[in-house]
PDB file of N, CA and C in Angstrom:
ATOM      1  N   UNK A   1     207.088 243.126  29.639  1.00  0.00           N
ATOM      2  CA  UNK A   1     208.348 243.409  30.308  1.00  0.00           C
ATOM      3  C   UNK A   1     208.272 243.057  31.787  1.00  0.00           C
ATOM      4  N   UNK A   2     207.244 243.288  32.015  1.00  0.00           N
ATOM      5  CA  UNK A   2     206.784 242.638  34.047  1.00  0.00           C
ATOM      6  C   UNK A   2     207.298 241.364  34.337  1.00  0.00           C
ATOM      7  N   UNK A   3     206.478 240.719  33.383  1.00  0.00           N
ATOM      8  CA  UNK A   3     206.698 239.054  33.466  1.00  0.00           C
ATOM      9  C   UNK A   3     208.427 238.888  33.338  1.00  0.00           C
ATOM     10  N   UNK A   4     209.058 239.436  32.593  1.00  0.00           N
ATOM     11  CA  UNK A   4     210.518 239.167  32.675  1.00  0.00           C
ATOM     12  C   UNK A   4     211.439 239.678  33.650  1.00  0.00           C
ATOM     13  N   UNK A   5     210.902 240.740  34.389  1.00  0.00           N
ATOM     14  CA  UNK A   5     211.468 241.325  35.742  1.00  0.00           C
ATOM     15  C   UNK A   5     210.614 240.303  36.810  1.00  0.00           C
ATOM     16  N   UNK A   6     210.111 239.682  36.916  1.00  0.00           N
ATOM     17  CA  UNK A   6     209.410 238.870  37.908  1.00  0.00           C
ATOM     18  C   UNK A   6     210.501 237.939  37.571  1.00  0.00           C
ATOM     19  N   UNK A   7     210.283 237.171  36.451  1.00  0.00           N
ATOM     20  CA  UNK A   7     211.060 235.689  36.240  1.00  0.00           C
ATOM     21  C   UNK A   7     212.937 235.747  36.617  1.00  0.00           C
ATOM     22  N   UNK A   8     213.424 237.431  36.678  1.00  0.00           N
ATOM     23  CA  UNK A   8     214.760 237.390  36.566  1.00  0.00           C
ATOM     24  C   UNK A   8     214.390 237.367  38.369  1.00  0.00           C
ATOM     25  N   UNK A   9     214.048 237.838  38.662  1.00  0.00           N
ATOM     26  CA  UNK A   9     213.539 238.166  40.810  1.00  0.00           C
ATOM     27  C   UNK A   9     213.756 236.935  40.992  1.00  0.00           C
ATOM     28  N   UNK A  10     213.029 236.163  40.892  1.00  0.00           N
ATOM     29  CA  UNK A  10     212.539 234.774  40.809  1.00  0.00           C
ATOM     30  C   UNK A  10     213.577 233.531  40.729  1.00  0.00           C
ATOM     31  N   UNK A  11     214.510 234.076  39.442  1.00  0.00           N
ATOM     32  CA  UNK A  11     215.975 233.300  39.512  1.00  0.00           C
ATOM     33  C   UNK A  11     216.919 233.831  40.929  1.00  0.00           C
ATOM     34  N   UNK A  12     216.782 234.823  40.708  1.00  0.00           N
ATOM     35  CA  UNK A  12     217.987 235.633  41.936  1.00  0.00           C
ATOM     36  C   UNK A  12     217.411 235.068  43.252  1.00  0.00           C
ATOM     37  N   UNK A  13     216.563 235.197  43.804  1.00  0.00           N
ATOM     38  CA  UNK A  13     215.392 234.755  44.513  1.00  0.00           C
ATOM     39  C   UNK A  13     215.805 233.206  44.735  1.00  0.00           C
ATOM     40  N   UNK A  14     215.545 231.757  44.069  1.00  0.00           N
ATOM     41  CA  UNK A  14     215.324 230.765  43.905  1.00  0.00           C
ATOM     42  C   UNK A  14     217.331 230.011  43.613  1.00  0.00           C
ATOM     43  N   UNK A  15     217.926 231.119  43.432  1.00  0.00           N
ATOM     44  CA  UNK A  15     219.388 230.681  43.685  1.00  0.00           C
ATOM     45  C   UNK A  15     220.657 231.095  44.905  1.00  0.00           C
ATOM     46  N   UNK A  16     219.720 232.024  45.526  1.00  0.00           N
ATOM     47  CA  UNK A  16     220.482 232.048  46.783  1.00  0.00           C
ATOM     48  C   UNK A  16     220.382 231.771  47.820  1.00  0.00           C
ATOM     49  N   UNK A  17     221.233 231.536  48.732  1.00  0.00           N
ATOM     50  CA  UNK A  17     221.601 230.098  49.402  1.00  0.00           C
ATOM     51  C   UNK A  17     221.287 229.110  49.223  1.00  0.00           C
ATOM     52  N   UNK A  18     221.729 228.722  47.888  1.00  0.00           N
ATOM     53  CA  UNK A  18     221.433 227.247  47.087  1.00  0.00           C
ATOM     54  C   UNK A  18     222.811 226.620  47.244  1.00  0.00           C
ATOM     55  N   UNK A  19     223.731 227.070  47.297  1.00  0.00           N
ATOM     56  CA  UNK A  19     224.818 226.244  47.747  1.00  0.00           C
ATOM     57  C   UNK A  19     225.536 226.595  48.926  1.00  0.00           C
ATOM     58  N   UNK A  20     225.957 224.977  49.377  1.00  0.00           N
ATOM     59  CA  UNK A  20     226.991 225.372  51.092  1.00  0.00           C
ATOM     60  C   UNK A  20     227.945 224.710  50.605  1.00  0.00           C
ATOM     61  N   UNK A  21     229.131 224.832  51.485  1.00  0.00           N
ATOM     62  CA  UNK A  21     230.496 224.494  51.410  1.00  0.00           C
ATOM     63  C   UNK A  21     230.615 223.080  52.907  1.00  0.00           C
ATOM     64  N   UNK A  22     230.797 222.384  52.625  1.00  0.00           N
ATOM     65  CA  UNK A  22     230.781 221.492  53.422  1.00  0.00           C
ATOM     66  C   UNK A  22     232.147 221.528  54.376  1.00  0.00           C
ATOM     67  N   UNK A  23     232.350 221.428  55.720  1.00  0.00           N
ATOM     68  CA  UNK A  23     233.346 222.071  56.070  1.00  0.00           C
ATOM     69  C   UNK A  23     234.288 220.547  55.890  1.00  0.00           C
ATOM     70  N   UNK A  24     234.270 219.606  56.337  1.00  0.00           N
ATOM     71  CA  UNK A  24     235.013 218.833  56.618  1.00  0.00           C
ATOM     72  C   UNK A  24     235.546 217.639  55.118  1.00  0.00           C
ATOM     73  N   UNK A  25     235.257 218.552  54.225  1.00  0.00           N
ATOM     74  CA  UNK A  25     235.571 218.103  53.103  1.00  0.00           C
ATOM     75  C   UNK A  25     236.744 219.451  52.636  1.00  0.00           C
ATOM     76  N   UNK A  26     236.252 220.544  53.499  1.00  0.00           N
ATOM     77  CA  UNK A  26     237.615 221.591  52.897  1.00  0.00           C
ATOM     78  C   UNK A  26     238.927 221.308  52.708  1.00  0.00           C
ATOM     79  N   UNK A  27     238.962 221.955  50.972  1.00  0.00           N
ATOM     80  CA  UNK A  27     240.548 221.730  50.982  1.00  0.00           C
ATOM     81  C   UNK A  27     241.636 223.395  50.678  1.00  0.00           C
ATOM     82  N   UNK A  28     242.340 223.036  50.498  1.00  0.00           N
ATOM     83  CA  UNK A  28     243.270 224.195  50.398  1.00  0.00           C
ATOM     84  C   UNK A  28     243.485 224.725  48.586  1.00  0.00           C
ATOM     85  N   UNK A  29     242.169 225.139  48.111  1.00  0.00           N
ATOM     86  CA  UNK A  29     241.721 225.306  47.228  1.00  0.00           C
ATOM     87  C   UNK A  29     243.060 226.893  46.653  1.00  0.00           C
ATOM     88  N   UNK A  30     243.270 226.880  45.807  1.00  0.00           N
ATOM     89  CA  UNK A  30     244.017 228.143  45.125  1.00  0.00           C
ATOM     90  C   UNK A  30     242.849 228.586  43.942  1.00  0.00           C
ATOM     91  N   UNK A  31     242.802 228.175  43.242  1.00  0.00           N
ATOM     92  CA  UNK A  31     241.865 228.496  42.330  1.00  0.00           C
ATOM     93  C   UNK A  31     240.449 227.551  41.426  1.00  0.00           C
ATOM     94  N   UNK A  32     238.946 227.892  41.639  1.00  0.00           N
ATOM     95  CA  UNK A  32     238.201 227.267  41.262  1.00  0.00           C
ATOM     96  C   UNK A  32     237.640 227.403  39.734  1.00  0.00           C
ATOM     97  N   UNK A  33     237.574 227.122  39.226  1.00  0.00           N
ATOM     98  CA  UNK A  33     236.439 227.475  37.623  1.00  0.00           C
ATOM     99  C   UNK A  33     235.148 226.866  37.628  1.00  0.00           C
ATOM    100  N   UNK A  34     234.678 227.602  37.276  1.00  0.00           N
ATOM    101  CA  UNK A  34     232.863 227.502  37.434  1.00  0.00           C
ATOM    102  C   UNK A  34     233.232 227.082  36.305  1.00  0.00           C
ATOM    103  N   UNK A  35     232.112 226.215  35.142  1.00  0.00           N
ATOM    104  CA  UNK A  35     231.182 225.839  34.197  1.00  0.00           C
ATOM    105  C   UNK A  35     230.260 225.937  33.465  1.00  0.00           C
ATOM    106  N   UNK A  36     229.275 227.030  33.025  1.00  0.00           N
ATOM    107  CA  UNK A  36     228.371 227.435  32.971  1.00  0.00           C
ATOM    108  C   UNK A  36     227.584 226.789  31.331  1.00  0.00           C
ATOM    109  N   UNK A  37     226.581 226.357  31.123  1.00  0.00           N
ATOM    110  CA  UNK A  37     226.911 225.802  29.654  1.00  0.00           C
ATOM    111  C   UNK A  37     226.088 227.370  29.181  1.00  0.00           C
ATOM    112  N   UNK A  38     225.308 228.181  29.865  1.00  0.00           N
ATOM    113  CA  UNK A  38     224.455 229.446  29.184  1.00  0.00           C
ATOM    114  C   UNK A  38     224.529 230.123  30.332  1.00  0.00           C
ATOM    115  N   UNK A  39     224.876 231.445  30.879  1.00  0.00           N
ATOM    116  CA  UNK A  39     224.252 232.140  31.833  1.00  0.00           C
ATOM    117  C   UNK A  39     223.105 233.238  31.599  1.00  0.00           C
ATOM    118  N   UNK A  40     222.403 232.830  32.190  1.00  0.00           N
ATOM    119  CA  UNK A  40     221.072 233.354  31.447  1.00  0.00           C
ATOM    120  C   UNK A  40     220.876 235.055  32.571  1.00  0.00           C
ATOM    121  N   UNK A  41     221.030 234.747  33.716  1.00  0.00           N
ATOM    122  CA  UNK A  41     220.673 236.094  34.677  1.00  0.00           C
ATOM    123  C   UNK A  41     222.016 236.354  35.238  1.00  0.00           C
ATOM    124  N   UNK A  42     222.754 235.258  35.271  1.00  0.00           N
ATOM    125  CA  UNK A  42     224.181 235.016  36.268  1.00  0.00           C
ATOM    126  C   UNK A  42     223.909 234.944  37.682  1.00  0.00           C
ATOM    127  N   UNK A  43     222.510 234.721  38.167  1.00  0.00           N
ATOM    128  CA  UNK A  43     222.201 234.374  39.705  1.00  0.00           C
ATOM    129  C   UNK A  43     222.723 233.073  40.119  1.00  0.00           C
ATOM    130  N   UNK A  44     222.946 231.904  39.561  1.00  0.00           N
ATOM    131  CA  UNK A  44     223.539 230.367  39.912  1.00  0.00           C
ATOM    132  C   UNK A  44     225.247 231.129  40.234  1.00  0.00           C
ATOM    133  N   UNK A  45     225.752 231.707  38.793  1.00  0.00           N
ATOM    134  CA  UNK A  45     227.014 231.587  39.378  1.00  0.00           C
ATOM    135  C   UNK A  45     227.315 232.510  40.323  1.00  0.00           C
ATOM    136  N   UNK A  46     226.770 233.621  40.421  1.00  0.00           N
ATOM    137  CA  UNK A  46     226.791 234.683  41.936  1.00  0.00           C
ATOM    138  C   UNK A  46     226.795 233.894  42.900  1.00  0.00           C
ATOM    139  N   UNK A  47     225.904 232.758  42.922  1.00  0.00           N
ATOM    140  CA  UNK A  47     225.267 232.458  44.267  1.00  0.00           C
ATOM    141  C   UNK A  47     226.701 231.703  44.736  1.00  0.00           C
ATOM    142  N   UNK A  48     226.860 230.914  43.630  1.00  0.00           N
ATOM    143  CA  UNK A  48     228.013 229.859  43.769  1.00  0.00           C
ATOM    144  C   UNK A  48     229.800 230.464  44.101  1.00  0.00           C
ATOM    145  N   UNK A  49     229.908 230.920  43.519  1.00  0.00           N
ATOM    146  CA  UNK A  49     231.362 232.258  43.439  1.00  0.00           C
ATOM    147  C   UNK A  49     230.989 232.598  45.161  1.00  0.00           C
ATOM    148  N   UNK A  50     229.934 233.090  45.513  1.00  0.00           N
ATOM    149  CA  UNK A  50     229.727 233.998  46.584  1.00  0.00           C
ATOM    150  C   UNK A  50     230.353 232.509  47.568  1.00  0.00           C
ATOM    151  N   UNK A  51     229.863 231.887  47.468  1.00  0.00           N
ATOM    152  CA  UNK A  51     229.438 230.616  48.470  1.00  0.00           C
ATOM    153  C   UNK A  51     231.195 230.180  48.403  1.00  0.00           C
ATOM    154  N   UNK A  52     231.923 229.936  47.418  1.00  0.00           N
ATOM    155  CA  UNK A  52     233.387 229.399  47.499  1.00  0.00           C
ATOM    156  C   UNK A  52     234.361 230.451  47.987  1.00  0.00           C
ATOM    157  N   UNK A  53     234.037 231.815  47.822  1.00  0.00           N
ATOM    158  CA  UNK A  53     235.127 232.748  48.508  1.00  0.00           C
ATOM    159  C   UNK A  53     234.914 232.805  49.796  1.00  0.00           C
ATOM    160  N   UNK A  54     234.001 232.596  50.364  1.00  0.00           N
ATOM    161  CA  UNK A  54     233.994 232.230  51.894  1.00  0.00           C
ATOM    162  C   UNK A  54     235.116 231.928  52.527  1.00  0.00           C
ATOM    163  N   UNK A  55     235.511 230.689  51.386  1.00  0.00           N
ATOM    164  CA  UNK A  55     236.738 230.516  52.056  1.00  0.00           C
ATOM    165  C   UNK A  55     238.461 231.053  51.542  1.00  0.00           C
ATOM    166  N   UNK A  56     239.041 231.005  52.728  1.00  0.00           N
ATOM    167  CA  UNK A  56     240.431 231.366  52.317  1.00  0.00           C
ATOM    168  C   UNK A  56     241.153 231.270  50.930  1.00  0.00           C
ATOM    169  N   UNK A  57     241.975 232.029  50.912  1.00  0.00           N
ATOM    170  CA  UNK A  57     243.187 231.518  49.466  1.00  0.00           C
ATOM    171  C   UNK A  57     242.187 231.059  48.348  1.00  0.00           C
ATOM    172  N   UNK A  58     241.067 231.623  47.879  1.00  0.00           N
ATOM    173  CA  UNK A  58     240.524 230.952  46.878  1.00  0.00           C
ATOM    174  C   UNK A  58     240.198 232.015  45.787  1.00  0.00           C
ATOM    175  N   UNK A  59     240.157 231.920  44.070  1.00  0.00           N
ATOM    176  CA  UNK A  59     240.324 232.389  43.638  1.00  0.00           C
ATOM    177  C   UNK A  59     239.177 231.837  42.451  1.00  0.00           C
ATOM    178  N   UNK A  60     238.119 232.645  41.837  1.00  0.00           N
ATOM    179  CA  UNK A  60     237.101 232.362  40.939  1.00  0.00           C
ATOM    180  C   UNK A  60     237.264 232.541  39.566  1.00  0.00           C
ATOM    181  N   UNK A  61     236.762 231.153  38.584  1.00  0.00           N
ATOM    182  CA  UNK A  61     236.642 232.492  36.954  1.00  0.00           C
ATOM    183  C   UNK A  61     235.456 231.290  37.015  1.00  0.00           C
ATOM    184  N   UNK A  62     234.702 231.820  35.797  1.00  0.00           N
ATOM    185  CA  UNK A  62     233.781 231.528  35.228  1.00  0.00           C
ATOM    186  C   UNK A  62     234.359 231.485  33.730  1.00  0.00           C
ATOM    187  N   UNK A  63     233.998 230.156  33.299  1.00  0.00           N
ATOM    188  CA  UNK A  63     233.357 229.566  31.825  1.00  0.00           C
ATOM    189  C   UNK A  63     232.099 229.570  31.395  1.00  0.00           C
ATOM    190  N   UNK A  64     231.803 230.294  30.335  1.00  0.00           N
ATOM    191  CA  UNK A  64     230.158 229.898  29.988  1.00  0.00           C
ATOM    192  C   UNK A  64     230.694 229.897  28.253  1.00  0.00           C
ATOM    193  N   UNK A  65     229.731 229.154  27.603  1.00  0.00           N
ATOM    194  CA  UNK A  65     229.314 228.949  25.670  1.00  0.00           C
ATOM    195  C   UNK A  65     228.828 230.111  25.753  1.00  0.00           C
ATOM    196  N   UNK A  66     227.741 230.099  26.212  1.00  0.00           N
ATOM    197  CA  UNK A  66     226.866 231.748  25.883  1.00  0.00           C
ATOM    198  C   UNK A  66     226.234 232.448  27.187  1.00  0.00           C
ATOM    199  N   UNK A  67     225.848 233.501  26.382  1.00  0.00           N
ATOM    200  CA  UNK A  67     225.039 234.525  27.223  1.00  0.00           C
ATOM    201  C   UNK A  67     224.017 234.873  26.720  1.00  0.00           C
ATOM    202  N   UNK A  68     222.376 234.930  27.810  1.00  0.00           N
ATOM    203  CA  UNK A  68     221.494 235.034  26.862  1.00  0.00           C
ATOM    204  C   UNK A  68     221.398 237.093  27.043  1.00  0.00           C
ATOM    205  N   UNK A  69     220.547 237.557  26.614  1.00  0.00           N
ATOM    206  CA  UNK A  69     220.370 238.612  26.647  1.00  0.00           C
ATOM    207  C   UNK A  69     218.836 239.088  27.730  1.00  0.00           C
ATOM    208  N   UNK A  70     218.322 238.173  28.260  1.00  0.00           N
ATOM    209  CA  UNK A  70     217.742 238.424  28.951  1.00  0.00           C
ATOM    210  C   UNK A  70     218.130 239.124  30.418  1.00  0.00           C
ATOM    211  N   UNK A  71     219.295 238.366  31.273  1.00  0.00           N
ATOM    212  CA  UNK A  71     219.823 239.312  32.389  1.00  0.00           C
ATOM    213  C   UNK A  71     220.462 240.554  32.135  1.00  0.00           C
TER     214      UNK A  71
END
């Protein structure tokens, strides 16, 4: 059970501030949809969701196929 609380640290850990918002490409975004093909911990799309509400008027969902049962 260690090894799998290390490896979930490790994702959370190894996915945040993994993405920036580039400013001079900003647009006047209303609503984004993530992609997910598995979310395994949900640390990518936290990181990512976190990183797009930054900005104004913007609004998140998430798509995923599956979910594993590990996070």
């Amino acid at each position: 059970m260690a090894n799998g609380v290390v490896r979930i640290q490790g994702r959370w850990e190894s996915s945040k501030d993994a993405f920036a918002l580039n400013a001079s490409n900003s647009r006047d975004y209303k609503h984004v949809l993530l992609v997910d093909d598995v979310v395994t911990t949900g640390a990518t799309i936290e990181s990512c969701a976190q990183t797009l509400l930054q900005q104004k008027n913007v609004a998140v969902s998430v798509l995923s196929m599956a979910m594993t049962s590990e996070g």
